[in-house]
PDB file of N, CA and C in Angstrom:
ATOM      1  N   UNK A   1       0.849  -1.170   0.000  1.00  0.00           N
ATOM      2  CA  UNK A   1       0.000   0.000   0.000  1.00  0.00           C
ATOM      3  C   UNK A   1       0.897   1.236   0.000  1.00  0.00           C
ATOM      4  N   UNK A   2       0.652   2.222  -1.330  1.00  0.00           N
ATOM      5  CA  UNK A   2       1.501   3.381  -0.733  1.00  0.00           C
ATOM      6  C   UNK A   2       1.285   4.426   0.551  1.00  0.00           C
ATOM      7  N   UNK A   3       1.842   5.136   0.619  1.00  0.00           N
ATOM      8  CA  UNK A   3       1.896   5.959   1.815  1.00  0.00           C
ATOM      9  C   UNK A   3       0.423   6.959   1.159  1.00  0.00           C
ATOM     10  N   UNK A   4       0.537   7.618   0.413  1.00  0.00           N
ATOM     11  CA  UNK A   4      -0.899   8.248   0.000  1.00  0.00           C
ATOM     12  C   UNK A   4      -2.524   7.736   0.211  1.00  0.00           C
ATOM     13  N   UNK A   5      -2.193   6.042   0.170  1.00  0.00           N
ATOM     14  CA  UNK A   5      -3.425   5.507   0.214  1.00  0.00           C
ATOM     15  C   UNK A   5      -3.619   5.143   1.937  1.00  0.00           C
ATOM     16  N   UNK A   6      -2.862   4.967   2.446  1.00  0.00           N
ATOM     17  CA  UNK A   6      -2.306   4.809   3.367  1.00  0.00           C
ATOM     18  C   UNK A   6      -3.353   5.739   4.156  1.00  0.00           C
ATOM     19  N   UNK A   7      -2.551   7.000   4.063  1.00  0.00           N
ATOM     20  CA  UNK A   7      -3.127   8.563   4.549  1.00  0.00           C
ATOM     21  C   UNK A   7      -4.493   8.728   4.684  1.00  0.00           C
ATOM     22  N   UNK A   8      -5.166   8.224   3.224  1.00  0.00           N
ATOM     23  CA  UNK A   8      -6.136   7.944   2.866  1.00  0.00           C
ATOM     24  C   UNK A   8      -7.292   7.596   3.704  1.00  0.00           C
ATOM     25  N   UNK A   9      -6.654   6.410   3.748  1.00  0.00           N
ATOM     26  CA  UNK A   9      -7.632   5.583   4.240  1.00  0.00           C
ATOM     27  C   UNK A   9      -7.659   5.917   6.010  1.00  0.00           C
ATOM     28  N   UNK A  10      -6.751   6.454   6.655  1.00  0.00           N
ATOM     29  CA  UNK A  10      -6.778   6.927   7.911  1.00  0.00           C
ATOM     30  C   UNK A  10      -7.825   8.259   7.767  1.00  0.00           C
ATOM     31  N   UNK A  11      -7.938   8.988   6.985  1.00  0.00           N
ATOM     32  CA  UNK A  11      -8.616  10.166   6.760  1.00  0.00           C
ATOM     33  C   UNK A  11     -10.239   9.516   6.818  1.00  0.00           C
ATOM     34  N   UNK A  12     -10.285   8.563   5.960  1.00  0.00           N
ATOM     35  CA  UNK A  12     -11.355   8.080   6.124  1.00  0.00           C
ATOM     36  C   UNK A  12     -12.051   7.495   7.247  1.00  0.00           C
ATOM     37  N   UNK A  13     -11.157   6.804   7.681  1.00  0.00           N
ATOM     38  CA  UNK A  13     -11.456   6.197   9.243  1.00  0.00           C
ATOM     39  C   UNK A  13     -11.842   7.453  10.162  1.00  0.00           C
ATOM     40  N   UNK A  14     -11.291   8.480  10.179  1.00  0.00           N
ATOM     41  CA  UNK A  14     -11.247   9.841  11.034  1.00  0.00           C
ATOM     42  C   UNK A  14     -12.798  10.098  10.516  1.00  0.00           C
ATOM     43  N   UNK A  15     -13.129  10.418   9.439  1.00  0.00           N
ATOM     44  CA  UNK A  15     -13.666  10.821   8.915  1.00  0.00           C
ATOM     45  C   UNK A  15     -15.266  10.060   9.252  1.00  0.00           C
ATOM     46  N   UNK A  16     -15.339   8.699   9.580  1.00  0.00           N
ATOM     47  CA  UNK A  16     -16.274   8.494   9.453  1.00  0.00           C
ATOM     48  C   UNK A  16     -16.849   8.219  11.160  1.00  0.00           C
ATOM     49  N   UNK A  17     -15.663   8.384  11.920  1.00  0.00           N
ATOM     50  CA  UNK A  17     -15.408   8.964  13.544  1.00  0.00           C
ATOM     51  C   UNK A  17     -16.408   9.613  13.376  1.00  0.00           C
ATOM     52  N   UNK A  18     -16.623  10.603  12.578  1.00  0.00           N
ATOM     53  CA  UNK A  18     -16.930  12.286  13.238  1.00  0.00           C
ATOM     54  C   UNK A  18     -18.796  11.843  12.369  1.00  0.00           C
ATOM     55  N   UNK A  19     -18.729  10.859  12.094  1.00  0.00           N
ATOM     56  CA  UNK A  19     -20.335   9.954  11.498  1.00  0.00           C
ATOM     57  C   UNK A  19     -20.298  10.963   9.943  1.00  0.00           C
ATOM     58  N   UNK A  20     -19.377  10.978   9.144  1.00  0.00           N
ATOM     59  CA  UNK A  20     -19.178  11.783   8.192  1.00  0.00           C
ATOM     60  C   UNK A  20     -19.699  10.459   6.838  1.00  0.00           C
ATOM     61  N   UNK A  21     -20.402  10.181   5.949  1.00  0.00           N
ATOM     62  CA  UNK A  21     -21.245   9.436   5.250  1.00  0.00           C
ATOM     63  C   UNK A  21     -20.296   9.630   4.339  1.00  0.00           C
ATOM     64  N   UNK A  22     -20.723   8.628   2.611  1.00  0.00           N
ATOM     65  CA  UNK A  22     -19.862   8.530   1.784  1.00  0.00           C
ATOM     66  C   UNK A  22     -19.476   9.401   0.882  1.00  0.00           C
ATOM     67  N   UNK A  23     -20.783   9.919   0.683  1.00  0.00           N
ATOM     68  CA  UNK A  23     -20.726  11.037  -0.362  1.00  0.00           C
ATOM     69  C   UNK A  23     -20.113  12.342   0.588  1.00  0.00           C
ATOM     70  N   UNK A  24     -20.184  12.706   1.381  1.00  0.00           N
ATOM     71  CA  UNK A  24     -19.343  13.754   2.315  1.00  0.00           C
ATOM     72  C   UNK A  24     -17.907  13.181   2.620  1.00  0.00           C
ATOM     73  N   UNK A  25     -17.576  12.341   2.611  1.00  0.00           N
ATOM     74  CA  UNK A  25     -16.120  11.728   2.431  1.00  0.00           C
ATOM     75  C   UNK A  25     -15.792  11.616   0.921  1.00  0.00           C
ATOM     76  N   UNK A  26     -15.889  11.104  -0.021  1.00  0.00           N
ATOM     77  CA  UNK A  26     -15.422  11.516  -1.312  1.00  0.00           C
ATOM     78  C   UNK A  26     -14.945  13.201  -1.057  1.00  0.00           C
ATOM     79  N   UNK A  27     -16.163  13.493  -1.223  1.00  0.00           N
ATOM     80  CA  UNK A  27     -16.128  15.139  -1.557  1.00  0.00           C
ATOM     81  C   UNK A  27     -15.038  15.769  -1.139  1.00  0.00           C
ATOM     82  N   UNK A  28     -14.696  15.644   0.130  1.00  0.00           N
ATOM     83  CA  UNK A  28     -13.645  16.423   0.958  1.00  0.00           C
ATOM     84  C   UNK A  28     -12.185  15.393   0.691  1.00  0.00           C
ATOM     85  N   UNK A  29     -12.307  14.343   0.305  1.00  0.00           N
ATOM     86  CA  UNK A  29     -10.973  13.811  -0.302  1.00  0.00           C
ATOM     87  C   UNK A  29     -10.263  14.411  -1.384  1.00  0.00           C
ATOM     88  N   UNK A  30     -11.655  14.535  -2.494  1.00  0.00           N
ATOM     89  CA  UNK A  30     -11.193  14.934  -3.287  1.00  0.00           C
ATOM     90  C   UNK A  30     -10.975  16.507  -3.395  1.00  0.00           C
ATOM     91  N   UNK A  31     -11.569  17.497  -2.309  1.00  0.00           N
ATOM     92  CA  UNK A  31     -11.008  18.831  -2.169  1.00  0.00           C
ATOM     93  C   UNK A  31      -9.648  18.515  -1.706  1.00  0.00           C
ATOM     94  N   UNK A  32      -9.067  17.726  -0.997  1.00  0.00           N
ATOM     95  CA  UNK A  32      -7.638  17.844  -0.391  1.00  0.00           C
ATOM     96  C   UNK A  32      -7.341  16.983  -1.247  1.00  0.00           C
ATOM     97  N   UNK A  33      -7.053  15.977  -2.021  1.00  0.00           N
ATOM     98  CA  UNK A  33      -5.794  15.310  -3.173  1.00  0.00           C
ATOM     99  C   UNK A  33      -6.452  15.447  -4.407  1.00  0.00           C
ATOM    100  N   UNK A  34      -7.209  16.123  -4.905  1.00  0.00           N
ATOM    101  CA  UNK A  34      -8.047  16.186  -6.303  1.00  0.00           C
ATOM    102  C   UNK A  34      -7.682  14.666  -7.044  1.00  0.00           C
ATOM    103  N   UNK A  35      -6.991  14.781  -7.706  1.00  0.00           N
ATOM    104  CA  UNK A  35      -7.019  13.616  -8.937  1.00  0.00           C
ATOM    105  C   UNK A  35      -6.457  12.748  -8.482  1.00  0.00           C
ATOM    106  N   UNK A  36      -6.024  12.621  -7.271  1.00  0.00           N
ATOM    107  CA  UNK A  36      -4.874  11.499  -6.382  1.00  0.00           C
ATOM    108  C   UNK A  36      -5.681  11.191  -5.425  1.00  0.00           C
ATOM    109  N   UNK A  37      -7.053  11.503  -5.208  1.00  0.00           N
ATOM    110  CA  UNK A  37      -7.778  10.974  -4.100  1.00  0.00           C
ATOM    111  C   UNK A  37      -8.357   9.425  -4.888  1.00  0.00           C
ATOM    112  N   UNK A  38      -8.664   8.712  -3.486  1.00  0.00           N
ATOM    113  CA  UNK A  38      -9.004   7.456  -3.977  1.00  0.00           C
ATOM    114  C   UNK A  38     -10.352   7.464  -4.962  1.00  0.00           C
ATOM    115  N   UNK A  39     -10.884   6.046  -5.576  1.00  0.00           N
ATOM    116  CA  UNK A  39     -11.782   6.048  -6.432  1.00  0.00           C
ATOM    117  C   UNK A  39     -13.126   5.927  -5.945  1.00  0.00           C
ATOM    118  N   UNK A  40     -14.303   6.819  -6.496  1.00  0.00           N
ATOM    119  CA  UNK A  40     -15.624   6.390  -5.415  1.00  0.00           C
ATOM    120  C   UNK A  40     -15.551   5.242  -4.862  1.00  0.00           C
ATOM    121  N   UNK A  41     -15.709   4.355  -5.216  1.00  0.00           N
ATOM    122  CA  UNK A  41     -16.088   2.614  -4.989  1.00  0.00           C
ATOM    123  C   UNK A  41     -14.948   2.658  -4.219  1.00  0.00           C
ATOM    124  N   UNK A  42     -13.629   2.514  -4.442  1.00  0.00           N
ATOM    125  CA  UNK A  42     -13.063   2.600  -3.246  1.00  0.00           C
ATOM    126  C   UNK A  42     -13.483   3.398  -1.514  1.00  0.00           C
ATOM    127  N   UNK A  43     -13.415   4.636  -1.876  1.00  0.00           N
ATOM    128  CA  UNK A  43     -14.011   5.371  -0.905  1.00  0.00           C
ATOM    129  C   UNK A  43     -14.727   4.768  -0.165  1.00  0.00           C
ATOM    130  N   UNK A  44     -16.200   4.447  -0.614  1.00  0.00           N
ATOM    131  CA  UNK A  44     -17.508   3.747  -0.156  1.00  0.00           C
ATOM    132  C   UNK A  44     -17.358   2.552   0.710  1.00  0.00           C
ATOM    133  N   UNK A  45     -16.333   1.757  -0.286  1.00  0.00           N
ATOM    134  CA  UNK A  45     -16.027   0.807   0.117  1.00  0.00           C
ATOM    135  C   UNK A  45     -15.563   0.549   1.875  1.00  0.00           C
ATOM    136  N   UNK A  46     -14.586   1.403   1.407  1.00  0.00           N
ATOM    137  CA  UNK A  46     -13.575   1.470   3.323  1.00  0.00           C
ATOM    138  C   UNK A  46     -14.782   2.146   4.075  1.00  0.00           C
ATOM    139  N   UNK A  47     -15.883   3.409   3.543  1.00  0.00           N
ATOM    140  CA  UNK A  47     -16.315   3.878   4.850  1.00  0.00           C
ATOM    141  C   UNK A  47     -17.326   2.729   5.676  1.00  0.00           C
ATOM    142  N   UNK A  48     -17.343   1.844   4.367  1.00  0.00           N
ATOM    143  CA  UNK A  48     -18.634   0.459   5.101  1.00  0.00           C
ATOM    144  C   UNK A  48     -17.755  -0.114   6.567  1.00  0.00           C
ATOM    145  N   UNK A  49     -16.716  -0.075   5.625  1.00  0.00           N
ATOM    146  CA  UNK A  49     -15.868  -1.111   6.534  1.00  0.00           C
ATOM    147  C   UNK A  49     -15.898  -0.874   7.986  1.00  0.00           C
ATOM    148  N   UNK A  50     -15.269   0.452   7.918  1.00  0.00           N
ATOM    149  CA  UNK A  50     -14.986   1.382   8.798  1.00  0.00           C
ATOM    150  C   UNK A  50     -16.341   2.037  10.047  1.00  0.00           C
ATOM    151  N   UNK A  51     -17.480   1.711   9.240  1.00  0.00           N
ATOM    152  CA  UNK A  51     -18.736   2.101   9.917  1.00  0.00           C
ATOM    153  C   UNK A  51     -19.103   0.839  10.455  1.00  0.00           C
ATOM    154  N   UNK A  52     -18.232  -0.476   9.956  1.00  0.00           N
ATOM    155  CA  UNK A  52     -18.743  -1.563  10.496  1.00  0.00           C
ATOM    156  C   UNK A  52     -17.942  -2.342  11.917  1.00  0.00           C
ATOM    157  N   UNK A  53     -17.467  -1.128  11.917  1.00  0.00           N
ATOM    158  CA  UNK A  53     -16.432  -1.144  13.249  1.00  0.00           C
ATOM    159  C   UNK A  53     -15.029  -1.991  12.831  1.00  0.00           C
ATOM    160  N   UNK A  54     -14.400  -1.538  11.782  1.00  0.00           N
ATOM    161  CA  UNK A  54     -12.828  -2.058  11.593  1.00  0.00           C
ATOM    162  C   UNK A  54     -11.986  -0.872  12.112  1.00  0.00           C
ATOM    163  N   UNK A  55     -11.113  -0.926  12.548  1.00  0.00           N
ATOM    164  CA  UNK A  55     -10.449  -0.379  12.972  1.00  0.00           C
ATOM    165  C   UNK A  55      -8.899  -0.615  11.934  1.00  0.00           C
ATOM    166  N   UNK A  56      -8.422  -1.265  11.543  1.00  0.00           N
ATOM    167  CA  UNK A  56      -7.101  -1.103  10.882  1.00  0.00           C
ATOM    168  C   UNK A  56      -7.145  -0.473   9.572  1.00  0.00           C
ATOM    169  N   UNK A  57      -6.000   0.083   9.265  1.00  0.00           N
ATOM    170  CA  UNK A  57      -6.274   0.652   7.900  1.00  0.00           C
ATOM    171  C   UNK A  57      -5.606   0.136   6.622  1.00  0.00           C
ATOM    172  N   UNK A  58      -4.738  -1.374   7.041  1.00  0.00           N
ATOM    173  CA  UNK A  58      -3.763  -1.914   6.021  1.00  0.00           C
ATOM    174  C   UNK A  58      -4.509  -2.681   6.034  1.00  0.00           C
ATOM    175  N   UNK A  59      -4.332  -3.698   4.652  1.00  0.00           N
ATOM    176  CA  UNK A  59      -4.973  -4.584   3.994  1.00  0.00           C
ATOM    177  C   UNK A  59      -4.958  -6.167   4.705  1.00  0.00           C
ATOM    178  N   UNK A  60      -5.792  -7.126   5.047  1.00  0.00           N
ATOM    179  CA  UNK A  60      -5.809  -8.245   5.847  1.00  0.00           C
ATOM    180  C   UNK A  60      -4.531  -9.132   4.963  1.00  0.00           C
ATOM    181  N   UNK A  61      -3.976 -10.107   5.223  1.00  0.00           N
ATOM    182  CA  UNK A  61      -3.439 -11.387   4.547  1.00  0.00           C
ATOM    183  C   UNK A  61      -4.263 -11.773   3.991  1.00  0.00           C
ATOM    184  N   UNK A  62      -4.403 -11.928   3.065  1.00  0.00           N
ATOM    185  CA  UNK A  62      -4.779 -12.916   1.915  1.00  0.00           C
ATOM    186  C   UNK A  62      -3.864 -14.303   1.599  1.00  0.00           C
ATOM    187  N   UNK A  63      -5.004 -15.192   1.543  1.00  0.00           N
ATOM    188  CA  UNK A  63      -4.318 -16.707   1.336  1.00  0.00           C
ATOM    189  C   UNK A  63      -3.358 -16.931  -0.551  1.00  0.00           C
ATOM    190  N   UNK A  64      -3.164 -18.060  -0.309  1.00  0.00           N
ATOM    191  CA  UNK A  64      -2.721 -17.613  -1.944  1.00  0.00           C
ATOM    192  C   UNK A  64      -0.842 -17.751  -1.877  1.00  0.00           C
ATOM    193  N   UNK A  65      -0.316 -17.764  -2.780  1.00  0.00           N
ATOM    194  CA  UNK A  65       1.383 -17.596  -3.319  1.00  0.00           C
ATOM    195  C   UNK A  65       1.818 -16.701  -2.443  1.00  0.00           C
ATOM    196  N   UNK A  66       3.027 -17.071  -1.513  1.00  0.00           N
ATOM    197  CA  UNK A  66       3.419 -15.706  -1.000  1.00  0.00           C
ATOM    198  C   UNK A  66       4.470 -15.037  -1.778  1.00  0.00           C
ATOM    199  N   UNK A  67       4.621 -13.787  -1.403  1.00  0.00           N
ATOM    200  CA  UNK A  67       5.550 -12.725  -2.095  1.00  0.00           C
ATOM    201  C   UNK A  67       6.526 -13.275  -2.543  1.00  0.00           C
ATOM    202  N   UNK A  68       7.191 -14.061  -1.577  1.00  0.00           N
ATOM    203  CA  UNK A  68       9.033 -14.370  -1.533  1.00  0.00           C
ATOM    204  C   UNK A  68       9.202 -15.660  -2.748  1.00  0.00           C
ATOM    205  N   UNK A  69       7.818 -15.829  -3.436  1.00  0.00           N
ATOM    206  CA  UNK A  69       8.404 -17.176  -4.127  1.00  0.00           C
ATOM    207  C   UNK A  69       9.349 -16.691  -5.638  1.00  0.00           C
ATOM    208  N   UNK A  70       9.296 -15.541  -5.874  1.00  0.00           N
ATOM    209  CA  UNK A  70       9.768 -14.879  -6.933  1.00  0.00           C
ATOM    210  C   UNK A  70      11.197 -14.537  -6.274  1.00  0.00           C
ATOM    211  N   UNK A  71      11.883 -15.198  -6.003  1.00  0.00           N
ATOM    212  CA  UNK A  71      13.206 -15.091  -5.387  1.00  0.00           C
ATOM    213  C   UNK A  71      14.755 -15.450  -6.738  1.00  0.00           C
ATOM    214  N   UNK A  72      15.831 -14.824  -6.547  1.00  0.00           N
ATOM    215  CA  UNK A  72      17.130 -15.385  -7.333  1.00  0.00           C
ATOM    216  C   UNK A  72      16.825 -16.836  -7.553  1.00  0.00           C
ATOM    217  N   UNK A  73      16.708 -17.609  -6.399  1.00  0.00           N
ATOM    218  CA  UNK A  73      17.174 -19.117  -6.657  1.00  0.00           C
ATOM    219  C   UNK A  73      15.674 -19.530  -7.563  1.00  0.00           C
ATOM    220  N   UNK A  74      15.104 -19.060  -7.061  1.00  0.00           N
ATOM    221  CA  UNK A  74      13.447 -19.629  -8.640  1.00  0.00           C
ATOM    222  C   UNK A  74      13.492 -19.414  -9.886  1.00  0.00           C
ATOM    223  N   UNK A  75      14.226 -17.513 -10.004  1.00  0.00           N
ATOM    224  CA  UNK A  75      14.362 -17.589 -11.429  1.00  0.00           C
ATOM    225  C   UNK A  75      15.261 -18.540 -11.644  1.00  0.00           C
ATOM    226  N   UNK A  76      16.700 -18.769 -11.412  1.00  0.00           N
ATOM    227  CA  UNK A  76      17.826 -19.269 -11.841  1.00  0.00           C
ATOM    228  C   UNK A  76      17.301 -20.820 -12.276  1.00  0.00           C
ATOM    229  N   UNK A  77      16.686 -21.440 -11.314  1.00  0.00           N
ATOM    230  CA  UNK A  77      15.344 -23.128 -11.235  1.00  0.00           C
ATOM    231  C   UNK A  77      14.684 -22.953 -12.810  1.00  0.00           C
ATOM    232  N   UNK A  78      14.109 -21.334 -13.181  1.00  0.00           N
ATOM    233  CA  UNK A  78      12.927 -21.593 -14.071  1.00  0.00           C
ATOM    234  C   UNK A  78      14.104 -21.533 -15.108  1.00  0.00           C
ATOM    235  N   UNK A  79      15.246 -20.412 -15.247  1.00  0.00           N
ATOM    236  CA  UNK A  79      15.843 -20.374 -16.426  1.00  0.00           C
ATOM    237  C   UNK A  79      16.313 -21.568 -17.058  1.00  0.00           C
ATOM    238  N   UNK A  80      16.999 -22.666 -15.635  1.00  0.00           N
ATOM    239  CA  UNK A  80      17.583 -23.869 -16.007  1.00  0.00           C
ATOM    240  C   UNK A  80      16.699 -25.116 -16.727  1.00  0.00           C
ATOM    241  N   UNK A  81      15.646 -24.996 -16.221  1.00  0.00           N
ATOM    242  CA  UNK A  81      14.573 -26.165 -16.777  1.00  0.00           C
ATOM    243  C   UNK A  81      14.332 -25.392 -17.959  1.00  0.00           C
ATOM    244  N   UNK A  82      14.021 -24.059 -18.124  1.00  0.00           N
ATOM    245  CA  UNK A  82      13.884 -23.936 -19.678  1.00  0.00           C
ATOM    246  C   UNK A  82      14.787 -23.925 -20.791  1.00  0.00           C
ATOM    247  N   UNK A  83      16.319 -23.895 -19.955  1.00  0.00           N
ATOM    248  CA  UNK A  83      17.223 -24.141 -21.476  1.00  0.00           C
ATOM    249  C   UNK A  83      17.165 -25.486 -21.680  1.00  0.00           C
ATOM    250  N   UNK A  84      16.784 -26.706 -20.711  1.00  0.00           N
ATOM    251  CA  UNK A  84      16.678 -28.113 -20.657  1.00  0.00           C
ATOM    252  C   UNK A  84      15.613 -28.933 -21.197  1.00  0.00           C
ATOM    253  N   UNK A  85      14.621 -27.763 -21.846  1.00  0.00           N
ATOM    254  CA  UNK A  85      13.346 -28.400 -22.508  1.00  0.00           C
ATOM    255  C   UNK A  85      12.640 -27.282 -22.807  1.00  0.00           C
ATOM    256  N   UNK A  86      12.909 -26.124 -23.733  1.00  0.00           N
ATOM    257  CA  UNK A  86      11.797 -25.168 -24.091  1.00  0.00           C
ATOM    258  C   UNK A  86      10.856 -25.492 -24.824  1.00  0.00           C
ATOM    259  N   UNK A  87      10.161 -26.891 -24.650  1.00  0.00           N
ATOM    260  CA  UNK A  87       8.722 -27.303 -25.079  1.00  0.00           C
ATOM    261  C   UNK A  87       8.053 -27.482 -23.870  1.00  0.00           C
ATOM    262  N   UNK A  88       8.387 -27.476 -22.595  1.00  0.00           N
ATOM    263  CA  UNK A  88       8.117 -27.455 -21.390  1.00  0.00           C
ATOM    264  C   UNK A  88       6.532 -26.341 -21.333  1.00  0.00           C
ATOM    265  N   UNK A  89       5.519 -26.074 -20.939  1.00  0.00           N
ATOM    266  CA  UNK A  89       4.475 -25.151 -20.666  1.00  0.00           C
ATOM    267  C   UNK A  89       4.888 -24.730 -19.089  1.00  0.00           C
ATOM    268  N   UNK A  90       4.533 -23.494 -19.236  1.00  0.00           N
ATOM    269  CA  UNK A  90       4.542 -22.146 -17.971  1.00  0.00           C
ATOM    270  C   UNK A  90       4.037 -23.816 -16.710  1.00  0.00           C
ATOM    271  N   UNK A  91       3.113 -23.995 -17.044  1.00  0.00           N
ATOM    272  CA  UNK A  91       2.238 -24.633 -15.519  1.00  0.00           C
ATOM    273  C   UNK A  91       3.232 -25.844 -15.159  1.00  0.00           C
ATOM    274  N   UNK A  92       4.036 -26.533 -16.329  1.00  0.00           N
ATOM    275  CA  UNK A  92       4.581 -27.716 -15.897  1.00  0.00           C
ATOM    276  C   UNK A  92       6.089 -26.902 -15.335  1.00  0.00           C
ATOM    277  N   UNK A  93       6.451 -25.878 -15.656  1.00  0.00           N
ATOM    278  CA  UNK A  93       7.733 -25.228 -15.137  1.00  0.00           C
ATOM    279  C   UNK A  93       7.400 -24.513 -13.436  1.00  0.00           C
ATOM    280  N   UNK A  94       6.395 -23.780 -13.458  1.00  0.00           N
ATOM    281  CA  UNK A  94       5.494 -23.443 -12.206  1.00  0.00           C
ATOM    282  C   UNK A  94       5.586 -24.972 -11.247  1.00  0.00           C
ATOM    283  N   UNK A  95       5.049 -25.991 -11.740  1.00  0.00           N
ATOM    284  CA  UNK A  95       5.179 -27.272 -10.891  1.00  0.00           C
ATOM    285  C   UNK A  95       6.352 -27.546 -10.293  1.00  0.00           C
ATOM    286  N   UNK A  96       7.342 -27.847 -11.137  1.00  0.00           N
ATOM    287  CA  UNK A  96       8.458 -28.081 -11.084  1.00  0.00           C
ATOM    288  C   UNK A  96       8.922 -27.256 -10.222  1.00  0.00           C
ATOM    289  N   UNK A  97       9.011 -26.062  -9.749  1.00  0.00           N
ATOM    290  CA  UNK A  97       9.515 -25.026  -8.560  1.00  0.00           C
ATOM    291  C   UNK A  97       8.938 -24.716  -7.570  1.00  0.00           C
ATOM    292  N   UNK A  98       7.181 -25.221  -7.701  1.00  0.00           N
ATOM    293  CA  UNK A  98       6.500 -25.030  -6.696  1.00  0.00           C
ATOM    294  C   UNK A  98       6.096 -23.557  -6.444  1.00  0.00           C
ATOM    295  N   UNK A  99       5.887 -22.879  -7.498  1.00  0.00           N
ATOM    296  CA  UNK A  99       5.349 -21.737  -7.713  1.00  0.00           C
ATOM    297  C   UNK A  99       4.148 -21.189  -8.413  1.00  0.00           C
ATOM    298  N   UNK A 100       3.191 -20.496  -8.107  1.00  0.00           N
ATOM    299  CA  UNK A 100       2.112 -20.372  -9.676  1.00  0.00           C
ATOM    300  C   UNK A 100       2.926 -20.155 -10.380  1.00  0.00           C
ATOM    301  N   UNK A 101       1.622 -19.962 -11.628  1.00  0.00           N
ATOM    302  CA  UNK A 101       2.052 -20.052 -13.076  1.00  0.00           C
ATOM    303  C   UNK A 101       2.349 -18.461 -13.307  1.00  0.00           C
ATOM    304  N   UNK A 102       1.690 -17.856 -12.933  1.00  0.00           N
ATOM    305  CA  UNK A 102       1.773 -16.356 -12.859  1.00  0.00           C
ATOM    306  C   UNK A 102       3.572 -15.816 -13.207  1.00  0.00           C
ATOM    307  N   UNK A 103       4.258 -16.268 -11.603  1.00  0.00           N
ATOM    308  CA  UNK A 103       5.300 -15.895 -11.428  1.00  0.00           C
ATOM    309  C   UNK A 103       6.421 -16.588 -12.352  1.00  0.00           C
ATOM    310  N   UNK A 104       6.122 -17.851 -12.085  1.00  0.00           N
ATOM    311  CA  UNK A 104       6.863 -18.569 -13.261  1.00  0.00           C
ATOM    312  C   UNK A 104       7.196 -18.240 -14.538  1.00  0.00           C
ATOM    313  N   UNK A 105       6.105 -17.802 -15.164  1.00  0.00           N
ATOM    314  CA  UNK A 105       6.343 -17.083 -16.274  1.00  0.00           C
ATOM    315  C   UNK A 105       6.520 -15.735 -16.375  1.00  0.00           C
ATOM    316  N   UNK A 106       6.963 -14.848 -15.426  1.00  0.00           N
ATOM    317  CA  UNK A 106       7.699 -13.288 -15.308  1.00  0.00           C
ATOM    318  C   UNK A 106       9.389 -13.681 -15.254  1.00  0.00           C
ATOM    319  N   UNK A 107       9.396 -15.334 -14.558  1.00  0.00           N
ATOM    320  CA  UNK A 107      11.098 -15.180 -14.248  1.00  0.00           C
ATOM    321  C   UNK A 107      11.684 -14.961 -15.723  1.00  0.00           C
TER     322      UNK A 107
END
């Protein structure tokens, strides 16, 4: 999350403290960051959250691939199996390292 959205979304939390609704939160976001304020649906989104008694303002864990699998030693894994068989497919090279297919195919 950058630091802007960050800000953001604390503004919002403040914001909906003071029982400040969605359309009165857009509005005043977008008087203070104009074109850098977040997107309605975003906006809306967090003040639900936030009215629904959340308190944090960074994003939960999500299940799924973690960050670190895109590491030196994976690419170096994906480069080697592909000079060793470039008829190989993304998903059977992904297998082979124990990575999605996603990342596999960026190394």
């Amino acid at each position: 999350m950058s630091e802007l959205e960050f800000e953001q979304r604390t503004n919002i939390k403040f914001l909906v403290k003071l029982g400040k609704i969605g359309n009165e939160t857009r509005k005043m976001l977008v008087q203070v960051y104009g074109d850098n304020g977040m997107k309605k649906t975003a906006v809306y989104k967090w003040v639900k959250r936030f009215s629904e008694g959340r308190e944090s303002v960074t994003d939960e864990e999500r299940s799924g691939w973690p960050a670190t699998s895109r590491t030196e030693e994976n690419i170096a894994k994906v480069h080697q199996i592909m000079c060793e068989n470039r008829q190989l497919t993304v998903r059977s090279i992904a297998e082979q390292v124990n990575m999605d297919g996603e990342t596999a195919g960026k190394s």
